[in-house]
Protein backbone atom coordinates (compact mmCIF):
# COMPACT_ATOMS: atom_id res chain seq x y z
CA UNK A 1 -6.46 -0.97 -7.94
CA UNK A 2 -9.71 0.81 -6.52
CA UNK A 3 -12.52 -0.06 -8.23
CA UNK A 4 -14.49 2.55 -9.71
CA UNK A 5 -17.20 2.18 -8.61
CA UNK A 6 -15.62 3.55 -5.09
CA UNK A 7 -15.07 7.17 -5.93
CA UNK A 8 -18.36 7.57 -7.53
CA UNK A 9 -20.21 6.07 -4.84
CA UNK A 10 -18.57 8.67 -2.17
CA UNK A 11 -19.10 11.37 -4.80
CA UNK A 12 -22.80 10.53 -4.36
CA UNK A 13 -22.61 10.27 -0.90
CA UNK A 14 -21.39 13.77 -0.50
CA UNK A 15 -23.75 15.16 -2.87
CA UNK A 16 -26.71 13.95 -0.86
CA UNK A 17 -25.12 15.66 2.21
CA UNK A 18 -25.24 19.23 0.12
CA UNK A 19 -23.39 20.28 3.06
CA UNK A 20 -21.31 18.89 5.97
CA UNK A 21 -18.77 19.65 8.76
CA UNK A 22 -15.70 17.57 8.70
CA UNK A 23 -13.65 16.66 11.95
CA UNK A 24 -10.19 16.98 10.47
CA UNK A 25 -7.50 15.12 12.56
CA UNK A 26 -4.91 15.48 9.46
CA UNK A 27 -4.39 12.17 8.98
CA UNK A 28 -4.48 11.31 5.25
CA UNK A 29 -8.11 9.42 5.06
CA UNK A 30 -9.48 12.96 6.87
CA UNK A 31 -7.49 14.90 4.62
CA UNK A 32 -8.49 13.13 1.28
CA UNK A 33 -12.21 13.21 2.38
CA UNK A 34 -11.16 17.21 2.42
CA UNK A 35 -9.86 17.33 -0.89
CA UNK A 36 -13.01 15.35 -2.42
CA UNK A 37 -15.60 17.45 -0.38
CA UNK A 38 -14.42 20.75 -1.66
CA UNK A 39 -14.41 19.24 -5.60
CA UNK A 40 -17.94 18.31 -5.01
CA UNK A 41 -19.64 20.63 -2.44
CA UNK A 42 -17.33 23.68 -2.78
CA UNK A 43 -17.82 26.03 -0.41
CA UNK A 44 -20.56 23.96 1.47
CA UNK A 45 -17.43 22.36 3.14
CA UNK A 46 -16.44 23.44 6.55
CA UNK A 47 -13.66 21.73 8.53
CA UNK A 48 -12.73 21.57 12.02
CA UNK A 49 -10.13 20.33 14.40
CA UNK A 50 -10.17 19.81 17.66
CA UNK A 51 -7.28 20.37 19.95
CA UNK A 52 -6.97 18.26 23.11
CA UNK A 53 -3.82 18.46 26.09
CA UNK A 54 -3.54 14.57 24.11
CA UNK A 55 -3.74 15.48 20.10
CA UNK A 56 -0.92 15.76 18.81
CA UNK A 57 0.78 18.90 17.54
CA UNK A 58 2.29 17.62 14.17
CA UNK A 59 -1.29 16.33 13.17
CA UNK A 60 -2.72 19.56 14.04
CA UNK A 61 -0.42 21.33 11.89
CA UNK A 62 -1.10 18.74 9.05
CA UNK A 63 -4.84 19.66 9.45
CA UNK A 64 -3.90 23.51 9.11
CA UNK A 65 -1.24 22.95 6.14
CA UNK A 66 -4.21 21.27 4.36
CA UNK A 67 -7.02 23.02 4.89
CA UNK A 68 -5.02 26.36 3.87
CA UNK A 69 -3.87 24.84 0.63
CA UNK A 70 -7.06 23.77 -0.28
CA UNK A 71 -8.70 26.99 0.78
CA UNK A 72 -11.19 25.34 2.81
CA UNK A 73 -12.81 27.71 6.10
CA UNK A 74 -10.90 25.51 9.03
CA UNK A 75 -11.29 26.38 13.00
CA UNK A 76 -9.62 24.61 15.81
CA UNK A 77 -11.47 24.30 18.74
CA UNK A 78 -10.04 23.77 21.83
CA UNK A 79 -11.05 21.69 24.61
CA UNK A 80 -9.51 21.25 28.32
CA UNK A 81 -8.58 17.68 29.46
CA UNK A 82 -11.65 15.97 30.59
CA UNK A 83 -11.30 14.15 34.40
CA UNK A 84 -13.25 11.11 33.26
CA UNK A 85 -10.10 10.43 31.30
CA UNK A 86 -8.06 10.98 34.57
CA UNK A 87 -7.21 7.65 35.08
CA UNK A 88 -7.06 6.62 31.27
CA UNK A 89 -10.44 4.38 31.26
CA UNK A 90 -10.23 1.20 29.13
CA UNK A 91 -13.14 2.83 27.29
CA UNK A 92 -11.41 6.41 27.30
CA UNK A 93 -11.48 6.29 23.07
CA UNK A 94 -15.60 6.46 23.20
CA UNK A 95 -15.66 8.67 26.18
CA UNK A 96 -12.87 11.04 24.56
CA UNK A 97 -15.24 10.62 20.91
CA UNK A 98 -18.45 11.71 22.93
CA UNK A 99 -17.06 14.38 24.00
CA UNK A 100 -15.66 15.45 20.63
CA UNK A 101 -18.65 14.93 18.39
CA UNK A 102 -20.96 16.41 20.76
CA UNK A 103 -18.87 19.91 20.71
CA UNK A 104 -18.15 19.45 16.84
CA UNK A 105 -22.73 18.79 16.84
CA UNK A 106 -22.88 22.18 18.78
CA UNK A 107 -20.98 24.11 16.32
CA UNK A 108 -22.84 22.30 13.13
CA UNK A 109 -25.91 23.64 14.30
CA UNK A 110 -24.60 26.90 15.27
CA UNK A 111 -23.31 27.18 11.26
CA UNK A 112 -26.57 25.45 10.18
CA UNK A 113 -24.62 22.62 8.60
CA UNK A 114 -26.92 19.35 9.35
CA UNK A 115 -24.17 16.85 8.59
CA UNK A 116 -21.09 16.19 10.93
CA UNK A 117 -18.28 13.44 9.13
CA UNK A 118 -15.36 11.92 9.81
CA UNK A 119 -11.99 10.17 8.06
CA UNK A 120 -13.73 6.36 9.01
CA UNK A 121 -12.95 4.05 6.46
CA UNK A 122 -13.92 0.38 6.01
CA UNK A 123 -10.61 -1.41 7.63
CA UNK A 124 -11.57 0.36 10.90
CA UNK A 125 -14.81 -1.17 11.22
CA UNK A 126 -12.98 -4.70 11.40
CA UNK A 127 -10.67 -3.43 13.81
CA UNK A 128 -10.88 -2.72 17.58
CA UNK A 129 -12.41 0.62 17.28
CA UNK A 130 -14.17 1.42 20.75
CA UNK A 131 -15.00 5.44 19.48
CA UNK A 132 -16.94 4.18 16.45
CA UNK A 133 -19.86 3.32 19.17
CA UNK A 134 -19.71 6.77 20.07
CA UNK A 135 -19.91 8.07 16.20
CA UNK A 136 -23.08 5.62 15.65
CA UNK A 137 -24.83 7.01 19.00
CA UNK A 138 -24.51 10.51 17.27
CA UNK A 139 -25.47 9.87 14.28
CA UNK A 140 -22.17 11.01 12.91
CA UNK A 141 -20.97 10.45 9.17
CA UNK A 142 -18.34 8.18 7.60
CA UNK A 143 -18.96 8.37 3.68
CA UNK A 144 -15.14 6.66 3.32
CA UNK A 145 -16.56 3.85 5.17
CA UNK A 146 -19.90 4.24 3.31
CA UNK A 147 -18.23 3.88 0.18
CA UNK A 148 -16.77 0.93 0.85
CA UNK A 149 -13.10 2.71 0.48
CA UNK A 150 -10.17 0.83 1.92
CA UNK A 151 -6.69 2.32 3.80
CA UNK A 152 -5.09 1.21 0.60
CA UNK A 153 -7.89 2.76 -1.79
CA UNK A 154 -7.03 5.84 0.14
CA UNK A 155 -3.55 6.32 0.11
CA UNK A 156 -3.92 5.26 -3.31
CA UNK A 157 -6.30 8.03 -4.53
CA UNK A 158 -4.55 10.59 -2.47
CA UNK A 159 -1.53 9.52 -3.90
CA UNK A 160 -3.29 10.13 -7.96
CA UNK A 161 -4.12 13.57 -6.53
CA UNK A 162 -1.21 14.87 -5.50
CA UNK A 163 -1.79 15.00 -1.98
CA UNK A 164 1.24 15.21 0.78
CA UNK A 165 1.24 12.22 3.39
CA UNK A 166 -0.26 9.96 1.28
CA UNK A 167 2.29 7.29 2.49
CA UNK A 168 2.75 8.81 5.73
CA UNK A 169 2.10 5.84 9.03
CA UNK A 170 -1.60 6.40 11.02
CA UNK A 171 -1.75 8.19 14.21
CA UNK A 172 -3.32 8.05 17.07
CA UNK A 173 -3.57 10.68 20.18
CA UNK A 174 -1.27 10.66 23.26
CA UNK A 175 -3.58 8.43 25.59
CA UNK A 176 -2.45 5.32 23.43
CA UNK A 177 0.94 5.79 24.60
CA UNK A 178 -0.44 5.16 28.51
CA UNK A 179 -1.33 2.29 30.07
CA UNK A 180 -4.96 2.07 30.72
CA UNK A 181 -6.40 2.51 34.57
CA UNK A 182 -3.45 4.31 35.76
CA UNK A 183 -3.43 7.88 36.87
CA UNK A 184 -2.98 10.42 33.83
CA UNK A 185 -0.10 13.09 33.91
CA UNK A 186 -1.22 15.99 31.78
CA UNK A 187 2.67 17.86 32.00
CA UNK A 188 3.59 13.68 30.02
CA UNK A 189 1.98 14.58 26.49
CA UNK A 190 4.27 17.18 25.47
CA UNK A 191 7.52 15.01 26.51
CA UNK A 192 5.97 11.94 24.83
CA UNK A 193 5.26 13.92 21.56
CA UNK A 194 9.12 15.01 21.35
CA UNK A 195 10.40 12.04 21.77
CA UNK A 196 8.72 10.53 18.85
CA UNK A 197 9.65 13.52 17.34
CA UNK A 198 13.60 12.83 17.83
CA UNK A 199 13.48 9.39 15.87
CA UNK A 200 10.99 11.11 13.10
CA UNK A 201 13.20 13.72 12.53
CA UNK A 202 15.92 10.50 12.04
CA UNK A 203 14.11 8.99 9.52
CA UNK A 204 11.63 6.41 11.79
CA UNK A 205 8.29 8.21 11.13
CA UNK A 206 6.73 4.79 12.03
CA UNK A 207 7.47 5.07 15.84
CA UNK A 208 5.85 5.05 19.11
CA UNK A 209 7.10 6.11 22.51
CA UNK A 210 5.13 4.06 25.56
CA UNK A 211 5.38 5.75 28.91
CA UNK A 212 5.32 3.80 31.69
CA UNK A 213 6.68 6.46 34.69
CA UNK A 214 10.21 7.36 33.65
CA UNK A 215 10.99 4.48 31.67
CA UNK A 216 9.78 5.28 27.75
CA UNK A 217 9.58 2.28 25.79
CA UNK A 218 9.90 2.19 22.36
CA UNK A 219 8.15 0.51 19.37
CA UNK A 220 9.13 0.25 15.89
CA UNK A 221 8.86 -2.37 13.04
CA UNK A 222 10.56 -5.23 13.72
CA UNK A 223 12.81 -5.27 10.86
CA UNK A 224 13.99 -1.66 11.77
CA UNK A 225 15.16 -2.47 14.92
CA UNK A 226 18.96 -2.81 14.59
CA UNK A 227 18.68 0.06 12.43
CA UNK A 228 17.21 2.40 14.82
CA UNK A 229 19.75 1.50 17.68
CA UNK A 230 23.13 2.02 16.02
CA UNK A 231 21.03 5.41 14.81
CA UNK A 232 19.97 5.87 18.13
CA UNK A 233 23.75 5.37 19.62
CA UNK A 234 25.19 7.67 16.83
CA UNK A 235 22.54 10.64 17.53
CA UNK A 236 22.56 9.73 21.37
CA UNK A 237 19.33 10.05 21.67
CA UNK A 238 19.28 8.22 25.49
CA UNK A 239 20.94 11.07 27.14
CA UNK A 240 18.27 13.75 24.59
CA UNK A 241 15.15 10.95 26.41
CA UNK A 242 16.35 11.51 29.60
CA UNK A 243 16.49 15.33 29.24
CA UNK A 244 12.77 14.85 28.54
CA UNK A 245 12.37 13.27 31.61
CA UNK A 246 12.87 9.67 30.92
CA UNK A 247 15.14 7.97 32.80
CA UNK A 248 15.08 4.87 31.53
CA UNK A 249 15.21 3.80 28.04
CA UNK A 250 14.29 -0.22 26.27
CA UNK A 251 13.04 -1.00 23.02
CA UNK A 252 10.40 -3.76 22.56
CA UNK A 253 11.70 -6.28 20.52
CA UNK A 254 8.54 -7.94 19.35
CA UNK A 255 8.70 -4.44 17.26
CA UNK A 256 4.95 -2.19 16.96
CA UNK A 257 1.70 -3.27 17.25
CA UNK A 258 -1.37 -0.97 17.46
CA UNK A 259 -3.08 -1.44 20.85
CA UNK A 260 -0.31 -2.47 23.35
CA UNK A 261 -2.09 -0.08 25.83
CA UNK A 262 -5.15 -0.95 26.09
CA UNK A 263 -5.07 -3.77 28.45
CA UNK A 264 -5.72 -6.19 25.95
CA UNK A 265 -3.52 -9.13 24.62
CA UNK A 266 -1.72 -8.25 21.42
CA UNK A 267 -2.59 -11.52 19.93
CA UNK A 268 -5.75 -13.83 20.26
CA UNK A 269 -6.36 -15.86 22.68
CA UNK A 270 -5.67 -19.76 21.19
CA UNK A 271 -9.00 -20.89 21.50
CA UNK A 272 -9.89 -18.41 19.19
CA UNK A 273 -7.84 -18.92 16.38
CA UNK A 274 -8.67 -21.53 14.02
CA UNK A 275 -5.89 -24.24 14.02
CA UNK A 276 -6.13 -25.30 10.62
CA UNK A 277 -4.87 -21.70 9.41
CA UNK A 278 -2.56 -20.90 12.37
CA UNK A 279 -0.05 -23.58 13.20
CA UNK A 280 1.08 -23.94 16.73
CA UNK A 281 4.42 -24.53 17.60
């Protein structure tokens, strides 16, 4: 259960703010920071989205559904692809955040909002995060975070509210699905997006396409695995992949894991890991 002491301290929060203009990616930890703003601040609320060659589409349309039930003022702002990313930079989350924040700080002070937020909550900062350095440098705002609000507090409230995707899997943008320091094709994002879209629409919202050149690898939980390829063989989705451009399709069997891009192991390294918790076999 969230303690409640959580949702009165972000209350609080956001009444100290008196006003505030919140990057809305349309996940659900955005999109319940949404709902609570406009209970508390009204129409002191503004919300924005920006749209990248690397967002993706079905988030952006989450982020209009909501803000248009709600009857929140939303804008999406639109920004070209940025050639620092070119060759996907290890660090390309910060440099991508920078670049977001700073345009999302521009049109804050054009409103003459003082406060720019975002959907941050606690679990991220224990997680490999690299774009929260770029939110701390700009003095952005995380009141989720602030209030000490879980993913599971979260989903949990937005569930109590009433609010659609509550239980829906995170997201992340297109450049996670590439591997890091390797040249960047802009025409990829769009074919990546529709092939998650393929197993979504088959009931695997929890999926991830990889694209390394023509071969698209795919991730799913573990345990969903034989599931999805007898699915995959009924629907035939390897010939509908290769009409996207992919002409080779594997699945991973050690099943998804957030970060398999980024040039980083997926699991500790052993020294790390304390060995009277972890056994070794």
């Amino acid at each position: 259960m969230t303690p409640p002491d959580k949702p009165g301290r972000l209350q609080g929060i956001l009444k100290e703010m008196d006003c505030a203009l919140l990057a809305l990616s349309g996940g659900i930890d955005s999109v319940f920071l949404l709902h609570i703003s406009r209970e508390i601040l009204g129409g002191r609320i503004r919300a924005a989205t920006i749209r990248m060659p690397y967002t993706l589409d079905r988030e952006v349309r989450r982020a209009n559904h909501a803000a248009a039930a709600m009857g929140v003022r939303h804008e999406e702002i639109r920004l070209s692809f940025s050639e620092e990313l070119r060759r996907n930079p290890p660090d390309h989350c910060y440099l991508c955040k920078r670049r977001l924040f700073s345009r999302l700080k521009e049109r804050a002070a054009e409103l003459g909002i003082l406060w720019v937020m975002d959907g941050t909550n606690i679990d991220d900062l224990g997680m490999f995060r690299p774009g929260l350095r770029a939110l701390r440098e700009m003095g952005i705002r995380s009141p989720l975070a602030e209030a000490g609000l879980t993913k599971a507090d979260i989903r949990q409230l937005a569930r109590k509210n009433g609010l659609a995707g509550w239980d829906l899997p995170p997201d992340s943008c297109l450049l996670s699905r590439l591997p890091v320091d390797a040249p960047v094709d802009v025409e990829r994002f769009r074919d990546m997006e529709a092939a998650e879209d393929l197993f979504i629409a088959a009931g695997f919202p929890e999926i991830r396409i990889r694209c390394h050149g023509d071969l698209a690898r795919v991730e799913a939980p573990p345990e969903k695995i034989p599931e999805l390829a007898k699915m995959a063989r009924k629907k035939n989705l390897p010939a509908r992949l290769r009409r996207l451009g992919f002409r080779y399709i594997t699945v991973d069997l050690e099943g998804y894991r957030p970060g398999t891009m980024d040039g980083f192991p997926a699991r500790p390294a052993r020294d790390t890991i304390n060995p009277e918790t972890v056994p070794f076999g």
